[in-house]
PDB file of N, CA and C in Angstrom:
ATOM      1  N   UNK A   1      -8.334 -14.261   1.310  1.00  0.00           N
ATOM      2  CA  UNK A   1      -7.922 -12.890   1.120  1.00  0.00           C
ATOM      3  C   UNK A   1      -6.799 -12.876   0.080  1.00  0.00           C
ATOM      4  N   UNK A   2      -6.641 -11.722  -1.051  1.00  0.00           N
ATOM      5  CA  UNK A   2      -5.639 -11.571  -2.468  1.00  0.00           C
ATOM      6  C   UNK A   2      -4.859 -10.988  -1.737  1.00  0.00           C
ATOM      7  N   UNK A   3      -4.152 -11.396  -2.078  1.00  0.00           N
ATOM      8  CA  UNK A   3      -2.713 -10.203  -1.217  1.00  0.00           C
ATOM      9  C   UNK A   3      -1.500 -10.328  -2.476  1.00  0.00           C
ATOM     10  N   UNK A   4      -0.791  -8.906  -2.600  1.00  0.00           N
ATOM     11  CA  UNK A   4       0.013  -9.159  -3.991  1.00  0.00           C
ATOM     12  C   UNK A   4       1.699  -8.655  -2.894  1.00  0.00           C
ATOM     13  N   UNK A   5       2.492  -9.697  -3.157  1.00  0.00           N
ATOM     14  CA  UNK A   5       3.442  -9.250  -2.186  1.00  0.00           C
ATOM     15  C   UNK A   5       4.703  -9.051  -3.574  1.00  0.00           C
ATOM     16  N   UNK A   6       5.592  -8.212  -3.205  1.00  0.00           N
ATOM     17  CA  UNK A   6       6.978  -7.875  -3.865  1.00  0.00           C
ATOM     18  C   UNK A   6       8.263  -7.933  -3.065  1.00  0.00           C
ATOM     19  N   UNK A   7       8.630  -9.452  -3.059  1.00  0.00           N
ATOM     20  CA  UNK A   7      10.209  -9.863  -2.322  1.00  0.00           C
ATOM     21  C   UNK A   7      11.064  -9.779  -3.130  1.00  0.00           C
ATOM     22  N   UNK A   8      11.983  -9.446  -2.197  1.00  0.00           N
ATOM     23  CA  UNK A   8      13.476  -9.199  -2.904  1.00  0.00           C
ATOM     24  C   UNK A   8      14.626  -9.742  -1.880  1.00  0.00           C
ATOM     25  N   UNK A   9      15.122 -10.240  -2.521  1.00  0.00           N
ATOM     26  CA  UNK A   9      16.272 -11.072  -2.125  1.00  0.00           C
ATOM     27  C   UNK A   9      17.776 -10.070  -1.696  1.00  0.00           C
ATOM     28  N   UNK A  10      18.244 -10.084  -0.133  1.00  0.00           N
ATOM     29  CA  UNK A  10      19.355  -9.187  -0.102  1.00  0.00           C
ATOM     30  C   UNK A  10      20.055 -10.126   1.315  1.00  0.00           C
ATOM     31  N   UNK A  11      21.212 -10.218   0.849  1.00  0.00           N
ATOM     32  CA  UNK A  11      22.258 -10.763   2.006  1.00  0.00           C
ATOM     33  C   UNK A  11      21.616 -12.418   2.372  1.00  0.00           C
ATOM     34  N   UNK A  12      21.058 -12.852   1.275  1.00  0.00           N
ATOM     35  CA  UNK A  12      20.574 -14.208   1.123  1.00  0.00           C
ATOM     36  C   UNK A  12      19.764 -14.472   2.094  1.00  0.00           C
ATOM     37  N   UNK A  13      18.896 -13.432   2.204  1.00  0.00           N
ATOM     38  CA  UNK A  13      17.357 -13.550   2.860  1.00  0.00           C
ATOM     39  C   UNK A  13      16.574 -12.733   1.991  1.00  0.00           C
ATOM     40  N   UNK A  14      15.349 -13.341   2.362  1.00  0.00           N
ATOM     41  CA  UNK A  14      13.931 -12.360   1.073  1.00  0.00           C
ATOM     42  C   UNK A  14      13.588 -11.293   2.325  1.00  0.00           C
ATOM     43  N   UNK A  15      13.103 -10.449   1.678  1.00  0.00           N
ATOM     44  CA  UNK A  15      12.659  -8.967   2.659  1.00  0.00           C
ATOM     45  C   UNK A  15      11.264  -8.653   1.991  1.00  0.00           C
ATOM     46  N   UNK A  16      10.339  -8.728   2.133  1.00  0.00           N
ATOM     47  CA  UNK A  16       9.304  -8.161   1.871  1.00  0.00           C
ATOM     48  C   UNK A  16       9.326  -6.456   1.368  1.00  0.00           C
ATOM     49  N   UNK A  17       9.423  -5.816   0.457  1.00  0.00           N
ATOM     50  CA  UNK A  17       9.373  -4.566   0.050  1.00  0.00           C
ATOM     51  C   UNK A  17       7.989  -4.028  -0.083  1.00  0.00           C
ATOM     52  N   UNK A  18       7.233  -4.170  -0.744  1.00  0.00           N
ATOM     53  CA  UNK A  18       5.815  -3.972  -1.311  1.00  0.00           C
ATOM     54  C   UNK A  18       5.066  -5.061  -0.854  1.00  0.00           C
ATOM     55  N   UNK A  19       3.674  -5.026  -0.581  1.00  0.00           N
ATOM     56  CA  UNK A  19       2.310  -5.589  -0.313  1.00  0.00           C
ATOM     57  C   UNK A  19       1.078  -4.734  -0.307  1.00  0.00           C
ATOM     58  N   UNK A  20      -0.005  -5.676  -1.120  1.00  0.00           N
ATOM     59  CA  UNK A  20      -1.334  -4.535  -1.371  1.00  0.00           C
ATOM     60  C   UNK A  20      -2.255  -5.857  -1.354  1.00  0.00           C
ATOM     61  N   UNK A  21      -3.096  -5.599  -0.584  1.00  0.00           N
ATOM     62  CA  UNK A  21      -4.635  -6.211  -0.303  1.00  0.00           C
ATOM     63  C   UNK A  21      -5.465  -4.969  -1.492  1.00  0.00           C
ATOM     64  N   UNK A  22      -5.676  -5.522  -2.617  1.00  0.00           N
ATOM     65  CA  UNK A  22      -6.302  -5.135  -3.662  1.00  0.00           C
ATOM     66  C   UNK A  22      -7.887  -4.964  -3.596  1.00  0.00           C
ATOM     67  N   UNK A  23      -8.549  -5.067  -2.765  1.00  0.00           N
ATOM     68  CA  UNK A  23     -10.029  -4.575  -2.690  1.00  0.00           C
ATOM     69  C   UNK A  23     -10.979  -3.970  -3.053  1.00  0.00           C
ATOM     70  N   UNK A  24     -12.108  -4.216  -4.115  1.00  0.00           N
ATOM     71  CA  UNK A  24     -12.660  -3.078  -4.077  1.00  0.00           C
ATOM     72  C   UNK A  24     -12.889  -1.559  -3.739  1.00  0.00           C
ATOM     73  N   UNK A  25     -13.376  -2.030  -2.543  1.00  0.00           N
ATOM     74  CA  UNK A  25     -13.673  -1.056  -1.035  1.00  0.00           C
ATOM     75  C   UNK A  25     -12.693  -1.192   0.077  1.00  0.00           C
ATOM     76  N   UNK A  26     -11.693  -1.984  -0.422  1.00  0.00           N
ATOM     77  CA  UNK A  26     -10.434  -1.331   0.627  1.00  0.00           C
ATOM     78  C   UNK A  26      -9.867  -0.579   1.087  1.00  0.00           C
ATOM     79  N   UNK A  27      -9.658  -0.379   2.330  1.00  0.00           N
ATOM     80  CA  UNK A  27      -8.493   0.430   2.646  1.00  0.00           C
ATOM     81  C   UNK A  27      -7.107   0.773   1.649  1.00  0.00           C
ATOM     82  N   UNK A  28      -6.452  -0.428   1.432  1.00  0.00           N
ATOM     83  CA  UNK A  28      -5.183  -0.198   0.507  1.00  0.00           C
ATOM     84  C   UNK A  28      -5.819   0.426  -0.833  1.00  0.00           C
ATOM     85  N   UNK A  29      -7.092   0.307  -1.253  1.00  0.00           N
ATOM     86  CA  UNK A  29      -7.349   0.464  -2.580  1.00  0.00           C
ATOM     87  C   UNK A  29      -7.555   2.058  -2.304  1.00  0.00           C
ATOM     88  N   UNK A  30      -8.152   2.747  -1.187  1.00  0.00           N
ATOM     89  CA  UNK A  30      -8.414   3.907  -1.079  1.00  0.00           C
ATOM     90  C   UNK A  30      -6.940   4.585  -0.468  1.00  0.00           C
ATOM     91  N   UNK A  31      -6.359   4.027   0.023  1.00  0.00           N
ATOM     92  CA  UNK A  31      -4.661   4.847   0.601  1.00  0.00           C
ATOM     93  C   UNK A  31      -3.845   4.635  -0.631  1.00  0.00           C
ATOM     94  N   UNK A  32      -3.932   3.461  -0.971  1.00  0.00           N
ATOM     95  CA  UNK A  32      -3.082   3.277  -2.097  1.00  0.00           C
ATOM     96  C   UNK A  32      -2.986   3.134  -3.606  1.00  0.00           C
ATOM     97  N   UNK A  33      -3.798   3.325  -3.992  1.00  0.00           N
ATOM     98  CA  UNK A  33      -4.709   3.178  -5.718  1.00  0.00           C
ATOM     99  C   UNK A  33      -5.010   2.153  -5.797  1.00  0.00           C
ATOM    100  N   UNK A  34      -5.976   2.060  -6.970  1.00  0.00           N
ATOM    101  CA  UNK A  34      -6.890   0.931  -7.270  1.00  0.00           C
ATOM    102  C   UNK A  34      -6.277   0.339  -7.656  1.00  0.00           C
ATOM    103  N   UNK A  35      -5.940  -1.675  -7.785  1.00  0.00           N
ATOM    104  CA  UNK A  35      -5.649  -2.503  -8.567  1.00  0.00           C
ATOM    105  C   UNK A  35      -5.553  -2.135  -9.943  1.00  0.00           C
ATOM    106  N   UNK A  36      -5.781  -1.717 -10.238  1.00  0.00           N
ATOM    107  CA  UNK A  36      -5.714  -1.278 -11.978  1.00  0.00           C
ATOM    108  C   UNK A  36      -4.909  -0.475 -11.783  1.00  0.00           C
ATOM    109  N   UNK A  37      -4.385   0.459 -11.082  1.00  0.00           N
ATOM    110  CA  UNK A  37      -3.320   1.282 -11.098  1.00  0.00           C
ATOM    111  C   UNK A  37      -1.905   0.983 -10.749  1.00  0.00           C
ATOM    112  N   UNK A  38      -2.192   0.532  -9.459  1.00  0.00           N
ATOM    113  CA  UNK A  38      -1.545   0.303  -8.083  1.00  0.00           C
ATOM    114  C   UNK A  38      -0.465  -0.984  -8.633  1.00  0.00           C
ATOM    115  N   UNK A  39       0.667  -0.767  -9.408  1.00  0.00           N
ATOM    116  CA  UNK A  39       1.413  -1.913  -9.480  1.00  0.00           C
ATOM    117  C   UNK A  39       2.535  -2.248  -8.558  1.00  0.00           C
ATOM    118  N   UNK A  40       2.703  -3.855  -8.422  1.00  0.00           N
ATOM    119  CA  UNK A  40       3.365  -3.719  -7.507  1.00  0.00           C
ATOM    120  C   UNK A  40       5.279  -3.889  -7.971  1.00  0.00           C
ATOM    121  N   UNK A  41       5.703  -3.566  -8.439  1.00  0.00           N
ATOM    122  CA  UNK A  41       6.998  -3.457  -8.994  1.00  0.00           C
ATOM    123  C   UNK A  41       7.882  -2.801  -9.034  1.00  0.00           C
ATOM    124  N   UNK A  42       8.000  -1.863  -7.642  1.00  0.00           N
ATOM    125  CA  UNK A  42       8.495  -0.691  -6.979  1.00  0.00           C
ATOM    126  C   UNK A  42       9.115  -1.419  -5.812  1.00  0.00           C
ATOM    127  N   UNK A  43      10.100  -1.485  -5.982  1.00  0.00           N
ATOM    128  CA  UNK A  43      11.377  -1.961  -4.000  1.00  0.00           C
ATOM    129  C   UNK A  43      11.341  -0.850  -3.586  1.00  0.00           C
ATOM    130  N   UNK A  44      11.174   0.335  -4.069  1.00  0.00           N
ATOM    131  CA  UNK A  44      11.909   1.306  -3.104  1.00  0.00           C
ATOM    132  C   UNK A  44      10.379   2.653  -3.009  1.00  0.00           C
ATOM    133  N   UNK A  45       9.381   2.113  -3.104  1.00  0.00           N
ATOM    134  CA  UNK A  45       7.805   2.756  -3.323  1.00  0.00           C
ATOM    135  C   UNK A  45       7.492   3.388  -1.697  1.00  0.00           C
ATOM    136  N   UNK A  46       7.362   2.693  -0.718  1.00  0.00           N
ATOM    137  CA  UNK A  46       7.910   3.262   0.624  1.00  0.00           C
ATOM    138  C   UNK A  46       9.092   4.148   1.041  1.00  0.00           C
ATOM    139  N   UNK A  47      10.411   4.466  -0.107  1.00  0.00           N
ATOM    140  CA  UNK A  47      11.273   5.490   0.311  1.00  0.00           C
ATOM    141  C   UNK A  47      10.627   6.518  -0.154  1.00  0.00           C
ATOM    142  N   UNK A  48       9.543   6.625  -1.066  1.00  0.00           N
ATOM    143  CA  UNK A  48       9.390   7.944  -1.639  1.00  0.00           C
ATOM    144  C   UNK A  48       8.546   8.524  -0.486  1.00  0.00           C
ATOM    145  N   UNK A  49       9.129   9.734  -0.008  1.00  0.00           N
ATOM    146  CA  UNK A  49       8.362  10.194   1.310  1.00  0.00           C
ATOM    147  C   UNK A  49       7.275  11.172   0.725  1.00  0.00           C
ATOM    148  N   UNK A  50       7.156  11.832  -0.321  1.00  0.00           N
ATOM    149  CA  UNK A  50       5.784  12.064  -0.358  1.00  0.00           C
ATOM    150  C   UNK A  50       4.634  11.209  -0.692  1.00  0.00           C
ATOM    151  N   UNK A  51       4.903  10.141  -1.261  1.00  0.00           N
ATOM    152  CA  UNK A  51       3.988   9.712  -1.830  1.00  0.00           C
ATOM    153  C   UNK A  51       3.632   8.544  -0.502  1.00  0.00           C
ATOM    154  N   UNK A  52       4.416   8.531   0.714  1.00  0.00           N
ATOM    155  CA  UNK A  52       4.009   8.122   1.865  1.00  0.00           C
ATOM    156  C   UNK A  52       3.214   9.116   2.470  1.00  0.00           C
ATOM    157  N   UNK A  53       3.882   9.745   2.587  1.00  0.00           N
ATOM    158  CA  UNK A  53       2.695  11.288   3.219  1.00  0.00           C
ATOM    159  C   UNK A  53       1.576  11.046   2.819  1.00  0.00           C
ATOM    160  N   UNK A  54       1.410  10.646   1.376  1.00  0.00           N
ATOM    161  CA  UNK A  54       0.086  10.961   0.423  1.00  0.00           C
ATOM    162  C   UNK A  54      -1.060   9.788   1.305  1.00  0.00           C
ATOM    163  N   UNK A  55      -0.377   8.555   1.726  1.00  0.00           N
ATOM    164  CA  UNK A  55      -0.962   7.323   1.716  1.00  0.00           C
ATOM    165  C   UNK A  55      -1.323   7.712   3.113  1.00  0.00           C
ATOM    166  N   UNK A  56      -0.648   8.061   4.097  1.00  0.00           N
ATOM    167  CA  UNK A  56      -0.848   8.056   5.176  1.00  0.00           C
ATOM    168  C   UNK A  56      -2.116   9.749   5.687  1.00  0.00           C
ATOM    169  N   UNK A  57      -1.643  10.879   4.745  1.00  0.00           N
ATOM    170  CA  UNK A  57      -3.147  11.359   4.865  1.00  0.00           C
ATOM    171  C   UNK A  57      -4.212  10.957   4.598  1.00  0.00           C
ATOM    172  N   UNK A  58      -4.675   9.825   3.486  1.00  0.00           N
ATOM    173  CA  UNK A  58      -5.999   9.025   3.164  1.00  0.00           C
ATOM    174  C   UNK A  58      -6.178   8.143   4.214  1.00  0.00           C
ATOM    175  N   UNK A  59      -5.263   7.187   4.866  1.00  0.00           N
ATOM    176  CA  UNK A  59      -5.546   7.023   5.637  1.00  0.00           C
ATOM    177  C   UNK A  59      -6.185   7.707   6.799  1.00  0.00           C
ATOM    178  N   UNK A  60      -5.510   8.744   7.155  1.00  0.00           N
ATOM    179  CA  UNK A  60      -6.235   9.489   8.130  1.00  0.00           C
ATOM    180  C   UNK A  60      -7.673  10.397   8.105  1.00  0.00           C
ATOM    181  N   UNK A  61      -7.824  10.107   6.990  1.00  0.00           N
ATOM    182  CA  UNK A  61      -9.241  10.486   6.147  1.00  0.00           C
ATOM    183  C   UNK A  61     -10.236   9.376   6.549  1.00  0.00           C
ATOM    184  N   UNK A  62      -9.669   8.340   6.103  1.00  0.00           N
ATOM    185  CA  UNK A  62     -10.314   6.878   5.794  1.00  0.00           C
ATOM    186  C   UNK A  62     -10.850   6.490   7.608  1.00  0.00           C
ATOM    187  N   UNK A  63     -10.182   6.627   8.377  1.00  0.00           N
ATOM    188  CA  UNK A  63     -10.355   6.623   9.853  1.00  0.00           C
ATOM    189  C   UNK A  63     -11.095   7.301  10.383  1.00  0.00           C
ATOM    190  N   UNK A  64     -11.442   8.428  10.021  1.00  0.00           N
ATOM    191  CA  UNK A  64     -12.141   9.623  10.481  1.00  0.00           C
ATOM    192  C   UNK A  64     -13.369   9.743   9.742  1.00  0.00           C
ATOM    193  N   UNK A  65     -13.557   8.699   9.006  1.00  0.00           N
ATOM    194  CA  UNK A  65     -14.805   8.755   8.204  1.00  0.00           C
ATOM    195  C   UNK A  65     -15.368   7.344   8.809  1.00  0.00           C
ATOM    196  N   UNK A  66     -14.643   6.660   9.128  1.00  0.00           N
ATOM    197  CA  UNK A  66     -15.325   5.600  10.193  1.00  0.00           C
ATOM    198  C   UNK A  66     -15.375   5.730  11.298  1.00  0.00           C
ATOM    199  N   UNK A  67     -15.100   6.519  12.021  1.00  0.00           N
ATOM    200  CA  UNK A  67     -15.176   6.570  13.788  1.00  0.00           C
ATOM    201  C   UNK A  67     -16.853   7.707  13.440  1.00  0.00           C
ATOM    202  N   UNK A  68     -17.012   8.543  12.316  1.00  0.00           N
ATOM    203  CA  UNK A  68     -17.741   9.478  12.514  1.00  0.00           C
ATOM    204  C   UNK A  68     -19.512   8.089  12.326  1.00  0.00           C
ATOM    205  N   UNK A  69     -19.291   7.019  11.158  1.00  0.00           N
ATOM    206  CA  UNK A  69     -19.998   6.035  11.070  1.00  0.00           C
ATOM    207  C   UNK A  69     -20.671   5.587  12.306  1.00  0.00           C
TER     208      UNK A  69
END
C-alpha cells in the first residue's frame, strides 16, 4: 500500500500532520483529491475547517453509496 505521509518535527518529536493513501478508486482520492492534485505540503491542511467539512461530506456520500451497494 502508497501512503504519502507529511512529518514535522516539534518539541523534538515528529507529529504526523498530513497522510493520503493516493488511489485510484480511493476513498482519500474521492474525500480528498486526486494524486495529481492532492499535494501533500500543507502542516496546517486539517486546521482549515471548511475544507474539512468539504472532506468529511464526501465522505459521507462515499458511505452511503456503499451501504446502498
Amino acid at each position: 500500500m502508497t501512503c504519502k505521509l507529511l512529518v514535522q518535527s516539534s518539541n523534538k518529536s515528529l507529529k504526523i500532520v498530513d497522510l493520503y493513501f493516493g488511489y485510484k478508486d480511493g476513498v482519500d482520492t474521492f474525500t480528498t483529491g486526486h494524486p495529481a492534485e492532492r499535494r501533500i505540503d500543507n502542516p496546517l491542511i486539517w486546521d482549515d475547517q471548511e475544507w474539512v467539512d468539504d472532506v468529511f461530506e464526501k465522505l459521507e456520500l462515499y458511505e452511503s453509496v456503499l451501504s446502498v451497494e
